[in-house]
Each structure stands twice: as structure tokens, then as C-alpha cells.
N, C-alpha and C. Protein backbone atom coordinates (compact mmCIF):
# COMPACT_ATOMS: atom_id res chain seq x y z
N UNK A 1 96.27 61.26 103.92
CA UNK A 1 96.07 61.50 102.51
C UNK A 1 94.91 62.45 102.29
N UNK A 2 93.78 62.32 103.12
CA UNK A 2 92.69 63.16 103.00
C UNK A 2 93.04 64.13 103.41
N UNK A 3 94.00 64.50 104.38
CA UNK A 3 93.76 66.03 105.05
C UNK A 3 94.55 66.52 103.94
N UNK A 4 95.87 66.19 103.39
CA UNK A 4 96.48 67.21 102.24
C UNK A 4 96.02 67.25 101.18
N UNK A 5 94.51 66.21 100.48
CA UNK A 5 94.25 66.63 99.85
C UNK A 5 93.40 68.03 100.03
N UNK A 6 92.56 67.84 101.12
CA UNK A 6 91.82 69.10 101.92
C UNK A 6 92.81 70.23 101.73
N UNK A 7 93.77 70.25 101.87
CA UNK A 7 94.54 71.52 102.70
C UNK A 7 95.05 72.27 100.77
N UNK A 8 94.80 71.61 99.95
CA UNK A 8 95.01 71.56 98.37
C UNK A 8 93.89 72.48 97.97
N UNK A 9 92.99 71.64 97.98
CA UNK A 9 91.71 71.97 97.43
C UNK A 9 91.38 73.41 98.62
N UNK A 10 91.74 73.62 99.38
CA UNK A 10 91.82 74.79 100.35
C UNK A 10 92.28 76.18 99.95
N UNK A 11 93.91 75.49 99.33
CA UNK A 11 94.51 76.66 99.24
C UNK A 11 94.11 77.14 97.55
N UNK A 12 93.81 76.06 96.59
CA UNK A 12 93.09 76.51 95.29
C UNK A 12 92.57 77.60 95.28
N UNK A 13 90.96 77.11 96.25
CA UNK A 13 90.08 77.83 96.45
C UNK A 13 91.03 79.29 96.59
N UNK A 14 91.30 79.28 97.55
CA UNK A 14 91.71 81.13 97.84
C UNK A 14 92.54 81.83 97.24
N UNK A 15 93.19 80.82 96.28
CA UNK A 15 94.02 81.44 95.09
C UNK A 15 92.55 81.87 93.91
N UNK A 16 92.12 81.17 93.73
CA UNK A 16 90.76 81.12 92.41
C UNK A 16 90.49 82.54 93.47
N UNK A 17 89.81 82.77 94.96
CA UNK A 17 88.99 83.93 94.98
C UNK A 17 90.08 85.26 94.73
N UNK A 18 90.91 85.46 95.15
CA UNK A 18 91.80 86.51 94.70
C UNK A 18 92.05 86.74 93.20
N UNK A 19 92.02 85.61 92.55
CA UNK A 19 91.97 86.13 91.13
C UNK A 19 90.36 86.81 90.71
N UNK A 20 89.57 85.95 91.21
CA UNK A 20 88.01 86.36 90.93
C UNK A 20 87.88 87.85 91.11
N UNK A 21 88.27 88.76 92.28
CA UNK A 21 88.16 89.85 93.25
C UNK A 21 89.06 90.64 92.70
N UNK A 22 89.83 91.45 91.78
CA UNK A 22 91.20 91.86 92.01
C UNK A 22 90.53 93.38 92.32
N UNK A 23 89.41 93.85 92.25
CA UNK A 23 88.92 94.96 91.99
C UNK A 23 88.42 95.45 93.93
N UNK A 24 88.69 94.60 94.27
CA UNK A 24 87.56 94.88 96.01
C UNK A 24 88.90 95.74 96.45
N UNK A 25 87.91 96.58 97.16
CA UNK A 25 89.02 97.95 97.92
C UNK A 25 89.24 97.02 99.67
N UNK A 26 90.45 97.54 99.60
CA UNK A 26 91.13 97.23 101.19
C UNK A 26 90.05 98.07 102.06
N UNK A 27 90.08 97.38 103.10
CA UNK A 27 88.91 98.19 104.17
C UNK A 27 89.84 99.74 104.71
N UNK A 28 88.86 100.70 104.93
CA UNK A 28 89.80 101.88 105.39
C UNK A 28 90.59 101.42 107.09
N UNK A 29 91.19 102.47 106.99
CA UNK A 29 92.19 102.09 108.60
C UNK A 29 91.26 102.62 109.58
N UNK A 30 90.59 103.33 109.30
CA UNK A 30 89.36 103.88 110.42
C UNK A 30 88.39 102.79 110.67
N UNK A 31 88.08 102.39 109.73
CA UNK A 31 86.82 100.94 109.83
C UNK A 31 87.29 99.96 110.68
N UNK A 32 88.55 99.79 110.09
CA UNK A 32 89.32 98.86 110.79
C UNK A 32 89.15 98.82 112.49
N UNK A 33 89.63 100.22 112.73
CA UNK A 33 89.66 100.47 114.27
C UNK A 33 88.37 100.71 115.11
N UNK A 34 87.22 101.18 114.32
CA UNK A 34 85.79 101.67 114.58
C UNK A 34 85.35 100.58 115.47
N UNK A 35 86.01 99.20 115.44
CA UNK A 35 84.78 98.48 116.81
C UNK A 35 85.57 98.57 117.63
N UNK A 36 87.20 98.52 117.91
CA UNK A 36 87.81 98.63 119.31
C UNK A 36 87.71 99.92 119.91
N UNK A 37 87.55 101.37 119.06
CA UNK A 37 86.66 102.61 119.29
C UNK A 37 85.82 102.85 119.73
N UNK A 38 84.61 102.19 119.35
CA UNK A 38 83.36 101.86 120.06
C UNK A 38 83.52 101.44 121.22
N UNK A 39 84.01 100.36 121.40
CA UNK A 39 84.21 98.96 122.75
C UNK A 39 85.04 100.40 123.84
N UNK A 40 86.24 101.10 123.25
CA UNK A 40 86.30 101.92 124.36
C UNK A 40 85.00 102.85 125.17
N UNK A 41 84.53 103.50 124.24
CA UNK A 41 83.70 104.55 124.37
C UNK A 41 82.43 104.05 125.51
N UNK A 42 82.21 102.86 124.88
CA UNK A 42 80.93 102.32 125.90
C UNK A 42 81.67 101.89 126.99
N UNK A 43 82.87 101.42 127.56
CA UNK A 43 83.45 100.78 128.31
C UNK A 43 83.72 101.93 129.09
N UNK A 44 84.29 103.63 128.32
CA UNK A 44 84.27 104.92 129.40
C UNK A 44 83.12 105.01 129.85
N UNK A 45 81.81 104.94 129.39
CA UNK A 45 80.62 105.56 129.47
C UNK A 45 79.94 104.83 130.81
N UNK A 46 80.19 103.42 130.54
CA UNK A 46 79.39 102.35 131.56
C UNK A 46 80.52 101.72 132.86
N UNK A 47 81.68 102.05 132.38
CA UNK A 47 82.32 101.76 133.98
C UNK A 47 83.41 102.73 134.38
N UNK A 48 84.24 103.25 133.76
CA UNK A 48 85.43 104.40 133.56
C UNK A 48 84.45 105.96 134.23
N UNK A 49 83.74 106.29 133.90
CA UNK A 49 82.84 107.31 134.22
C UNK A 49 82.33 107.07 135.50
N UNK A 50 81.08 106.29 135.86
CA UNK A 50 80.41 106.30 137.18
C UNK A 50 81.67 106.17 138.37
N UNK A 51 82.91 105.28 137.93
CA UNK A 51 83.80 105.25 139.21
C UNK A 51 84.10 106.41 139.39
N UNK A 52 84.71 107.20 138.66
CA UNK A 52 85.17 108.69 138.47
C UNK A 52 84.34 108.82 139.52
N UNK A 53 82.87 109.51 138.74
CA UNK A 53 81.92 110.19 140.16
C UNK A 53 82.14 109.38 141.61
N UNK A 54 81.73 108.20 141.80
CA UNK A 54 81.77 107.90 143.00
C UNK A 54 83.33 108.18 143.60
N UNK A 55 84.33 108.09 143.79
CA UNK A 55 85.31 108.68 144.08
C UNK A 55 85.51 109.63 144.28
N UNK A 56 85.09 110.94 142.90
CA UNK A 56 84.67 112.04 144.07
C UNK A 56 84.15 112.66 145.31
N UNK A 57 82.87 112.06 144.81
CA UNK A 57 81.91 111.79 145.77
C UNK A 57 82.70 111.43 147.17
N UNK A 58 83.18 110.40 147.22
CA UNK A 58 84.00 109.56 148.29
C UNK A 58 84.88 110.76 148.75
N UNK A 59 85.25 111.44 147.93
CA UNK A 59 86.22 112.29 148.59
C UNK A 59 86.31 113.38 149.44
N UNK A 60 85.14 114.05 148.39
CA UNK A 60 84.00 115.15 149.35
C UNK A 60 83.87 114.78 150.40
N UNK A 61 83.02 113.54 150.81
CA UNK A 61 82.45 113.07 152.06
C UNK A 61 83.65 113.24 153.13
N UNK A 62 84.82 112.74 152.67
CA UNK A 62 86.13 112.44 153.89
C UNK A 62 86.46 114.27 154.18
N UNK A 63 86.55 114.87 153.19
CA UNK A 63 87.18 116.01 153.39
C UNK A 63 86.12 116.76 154.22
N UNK A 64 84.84 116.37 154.21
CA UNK A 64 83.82 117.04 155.04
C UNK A 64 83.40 116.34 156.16
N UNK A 65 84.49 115.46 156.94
CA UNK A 65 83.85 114.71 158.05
C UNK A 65 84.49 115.93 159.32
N UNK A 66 83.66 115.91 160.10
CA UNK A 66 84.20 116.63 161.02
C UNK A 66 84.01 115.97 162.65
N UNK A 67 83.84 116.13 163.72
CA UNK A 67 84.14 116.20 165.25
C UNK A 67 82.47 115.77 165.42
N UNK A 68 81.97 114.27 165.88
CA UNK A 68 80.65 114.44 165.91
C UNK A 68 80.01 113.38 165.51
N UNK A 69 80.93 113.24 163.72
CA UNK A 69 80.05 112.46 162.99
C UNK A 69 79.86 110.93 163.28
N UNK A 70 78.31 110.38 162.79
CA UNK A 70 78.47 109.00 163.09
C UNK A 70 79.20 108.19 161.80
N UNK A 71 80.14 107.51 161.80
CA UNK A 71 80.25 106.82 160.42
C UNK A 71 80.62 104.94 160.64
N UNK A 72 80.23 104.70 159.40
CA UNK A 72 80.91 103.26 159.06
C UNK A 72 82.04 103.10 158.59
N UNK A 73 83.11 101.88 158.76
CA UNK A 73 83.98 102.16 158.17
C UNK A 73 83.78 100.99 157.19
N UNK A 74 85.15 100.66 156.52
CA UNK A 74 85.01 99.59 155.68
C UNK A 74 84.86 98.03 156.17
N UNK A 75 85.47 97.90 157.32
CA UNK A 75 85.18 96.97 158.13
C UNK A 75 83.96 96.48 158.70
N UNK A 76 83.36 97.39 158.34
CA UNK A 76 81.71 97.48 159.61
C UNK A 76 81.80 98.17 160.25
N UNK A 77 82.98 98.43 160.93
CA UNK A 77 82.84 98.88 162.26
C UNK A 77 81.67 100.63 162.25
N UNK A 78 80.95 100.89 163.60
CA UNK A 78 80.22 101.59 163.29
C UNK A 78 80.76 102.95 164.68
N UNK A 79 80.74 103.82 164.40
CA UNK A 79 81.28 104.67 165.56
C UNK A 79 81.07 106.21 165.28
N UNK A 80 81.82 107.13 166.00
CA UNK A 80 81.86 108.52 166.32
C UNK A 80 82.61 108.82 166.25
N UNK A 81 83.25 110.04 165.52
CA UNK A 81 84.34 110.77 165.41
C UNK A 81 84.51 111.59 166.22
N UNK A 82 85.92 111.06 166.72
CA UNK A 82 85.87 111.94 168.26
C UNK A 82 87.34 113.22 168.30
N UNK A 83 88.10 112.62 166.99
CA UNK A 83 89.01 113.32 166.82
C UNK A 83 89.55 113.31 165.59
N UNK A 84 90.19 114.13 165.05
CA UNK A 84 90.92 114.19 164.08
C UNK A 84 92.29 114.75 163.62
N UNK A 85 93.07 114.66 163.46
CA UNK A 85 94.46 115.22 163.32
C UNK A 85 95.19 115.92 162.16
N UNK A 86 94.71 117.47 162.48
CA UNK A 86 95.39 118.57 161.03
C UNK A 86 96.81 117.80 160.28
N UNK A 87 96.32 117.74 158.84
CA UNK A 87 97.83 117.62 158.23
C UNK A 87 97.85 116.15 158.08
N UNK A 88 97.28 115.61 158.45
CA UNK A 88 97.38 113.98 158.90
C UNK A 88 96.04 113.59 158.13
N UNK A 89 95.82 111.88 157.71
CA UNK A 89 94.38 111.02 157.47
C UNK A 89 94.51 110.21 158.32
N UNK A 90 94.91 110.77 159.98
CA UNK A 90 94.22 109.77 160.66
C UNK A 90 92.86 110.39 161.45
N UNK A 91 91.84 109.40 161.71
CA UNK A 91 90.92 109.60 161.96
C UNK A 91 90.59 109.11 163.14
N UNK A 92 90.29 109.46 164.84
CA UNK A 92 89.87 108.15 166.17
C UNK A 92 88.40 108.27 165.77
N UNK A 93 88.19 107.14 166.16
CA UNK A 93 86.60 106.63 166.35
C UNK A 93 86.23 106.43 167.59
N UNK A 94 85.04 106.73 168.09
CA UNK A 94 84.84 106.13 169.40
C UNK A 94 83.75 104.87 169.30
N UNK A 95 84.16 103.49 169.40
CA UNK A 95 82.76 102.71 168.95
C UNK A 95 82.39 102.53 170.24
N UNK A 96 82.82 102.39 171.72
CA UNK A 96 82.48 101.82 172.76
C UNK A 96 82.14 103.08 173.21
N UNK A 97 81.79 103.10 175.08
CA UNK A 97 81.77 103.96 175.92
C UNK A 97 83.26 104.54 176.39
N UNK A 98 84.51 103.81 176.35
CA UNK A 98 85.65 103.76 175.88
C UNK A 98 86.47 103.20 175.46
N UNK A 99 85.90 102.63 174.01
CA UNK A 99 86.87 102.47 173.15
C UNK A 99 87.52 103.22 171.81
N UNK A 100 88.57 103.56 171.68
CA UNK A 100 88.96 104.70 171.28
C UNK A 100 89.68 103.65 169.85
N UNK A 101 89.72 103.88 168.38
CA UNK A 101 90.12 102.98 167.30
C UNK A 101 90.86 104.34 166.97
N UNK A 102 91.79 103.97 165.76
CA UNK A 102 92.54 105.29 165.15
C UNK A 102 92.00 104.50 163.79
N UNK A 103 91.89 105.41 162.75
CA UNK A 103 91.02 104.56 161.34
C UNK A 103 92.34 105.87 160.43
N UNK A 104 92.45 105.33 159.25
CA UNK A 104 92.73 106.00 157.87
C UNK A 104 91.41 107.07 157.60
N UNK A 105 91.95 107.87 157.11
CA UNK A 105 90.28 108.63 156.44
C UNK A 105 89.95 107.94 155.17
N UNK A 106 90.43 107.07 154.75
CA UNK A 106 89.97 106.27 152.71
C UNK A 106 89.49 105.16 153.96
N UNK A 107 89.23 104.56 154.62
CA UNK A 107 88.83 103.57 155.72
C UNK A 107 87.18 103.53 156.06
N UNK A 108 87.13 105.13 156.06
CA UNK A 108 85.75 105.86 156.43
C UNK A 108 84.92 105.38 154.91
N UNK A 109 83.81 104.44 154.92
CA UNK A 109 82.71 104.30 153.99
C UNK A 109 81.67 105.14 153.85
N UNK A 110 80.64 105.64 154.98
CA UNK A 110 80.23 106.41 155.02
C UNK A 110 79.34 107.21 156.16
N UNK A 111 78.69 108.03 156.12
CA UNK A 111 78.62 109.20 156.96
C UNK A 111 77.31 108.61 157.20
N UNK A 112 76.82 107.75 158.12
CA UNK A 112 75.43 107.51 159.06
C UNK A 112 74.71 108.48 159.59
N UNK A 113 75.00 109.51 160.37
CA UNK A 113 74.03 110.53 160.64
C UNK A 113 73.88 111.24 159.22
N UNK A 114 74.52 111.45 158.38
CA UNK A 114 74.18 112.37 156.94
C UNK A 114 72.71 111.35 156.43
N UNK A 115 72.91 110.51 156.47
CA UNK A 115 72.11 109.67 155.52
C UNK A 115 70.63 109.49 156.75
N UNK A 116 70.57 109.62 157.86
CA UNK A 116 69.41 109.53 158.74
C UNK A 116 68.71 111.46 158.26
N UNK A 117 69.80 112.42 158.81
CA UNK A 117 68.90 113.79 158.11
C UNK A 117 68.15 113.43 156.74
N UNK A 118 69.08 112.76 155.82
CA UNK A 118 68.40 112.53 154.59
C UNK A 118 66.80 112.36 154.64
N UNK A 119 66.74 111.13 155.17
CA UNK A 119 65.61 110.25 155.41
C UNK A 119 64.57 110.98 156.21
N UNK A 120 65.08 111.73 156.88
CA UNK A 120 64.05 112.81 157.63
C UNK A 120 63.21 114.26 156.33
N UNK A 121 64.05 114.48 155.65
CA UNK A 121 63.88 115.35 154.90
C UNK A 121 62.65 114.95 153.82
């Protein structure tokens, strides 16, 4: 009995404010959309963007590994590039005295001797 009287005195009310109001303007369709607009914009700015760069980044690095380099892969594993195959992303590693791995080049994390010159510099 109490809740329909509630749900009465509820719907009154919002009949009484619509008559009170007849003059209030509808919000524009831009306003409307302006915070899920926003929410994109900061959401490109703070995570959509920096991946971008790092991926490049990532990409450069693979396309510039050559015969030599020391690298990590995603695994850990830590080794020497001992070969590589035109036309192909496969990559051998040498981690042992002979152990010979075949890796993906997107596998390769990153370039260990690049980052020791760094540190020297």
C-alpha cells in the first residue's frame, strides 16, 4: 500500500514539474555528446597515442637488427644474432657456445648491446 502510494505521489510530482518548466530549452545534441568526446580525446591522448609510438619504435628496432647484435627476446631468453633470413622474420640466436634457437623478429624485445653504447655515451 505504501509503495503505490509512493510511486503516486512520484509520478504527480513530475507531472506538476513539467507543467512548472514548459519554457526550459532541450539540451543541444553537441552538449549532449561533449563528455563521451572528451572521454575519447583523453583516452587517444593517454593510451591510443604512446602505444602508437612505442610500436614504431618496436619496429624500427627489428628492421634495424642486423648480424652481431646482442638481444632479449620476449621470453628472456638472452643471445646473439647469428643469422638472419632475406624475405623471411625469422631470426637464429646463438644463446650457448652451440646453441643455435630460430626466434620470430616481433619475438625480439630488445637490442642489449644498443642500450650498453647508450650508457657509455
Amino acid at each position: 500500500m505504501k509503495l503505490s502510494a509512493l510511486l503516486v505521489t512520484l509520478s504527480s510530482i513530475a507531472a506538476f514539474a513539467e507543467d512548472a518548466a514548459p519554457a526550459a530549452e532541450q539540451p543541444n545534441a553537441i552538449a549532449s555528446f561533449l563528455p563521451l568526446i572528451l572521454l575519447f580525446v583523453v583516452m587517444w591522448l593517454f593510451f591510443i597515442r604512446p602505444k602508437q609510438k612505442e610500436m614504431k619504435q618496436m619496429d624500427a628496432m627489428r628492421k634495424a637488427l642486423k648480424k652481431g647484435d646482442k638481444v632479449m627476446t620476449a621470453a628472456g631468453i638472452i643471445g646473439t644474432v647469428t643469422a638472419m633470413e632475406e624475405g623471411s622474420s625469422t631470426v637464429t640466436i646463438r644463446t650457448a657456445s652451440t646453441t643455435l634457437i630460430d626466434f620470430d623478429k616481433s619475438a625480439i624485445l630488445r637490442v642489449l648491446n644498443a642500450e650498453a653504447k647508450a650508457e657509455t655515451k
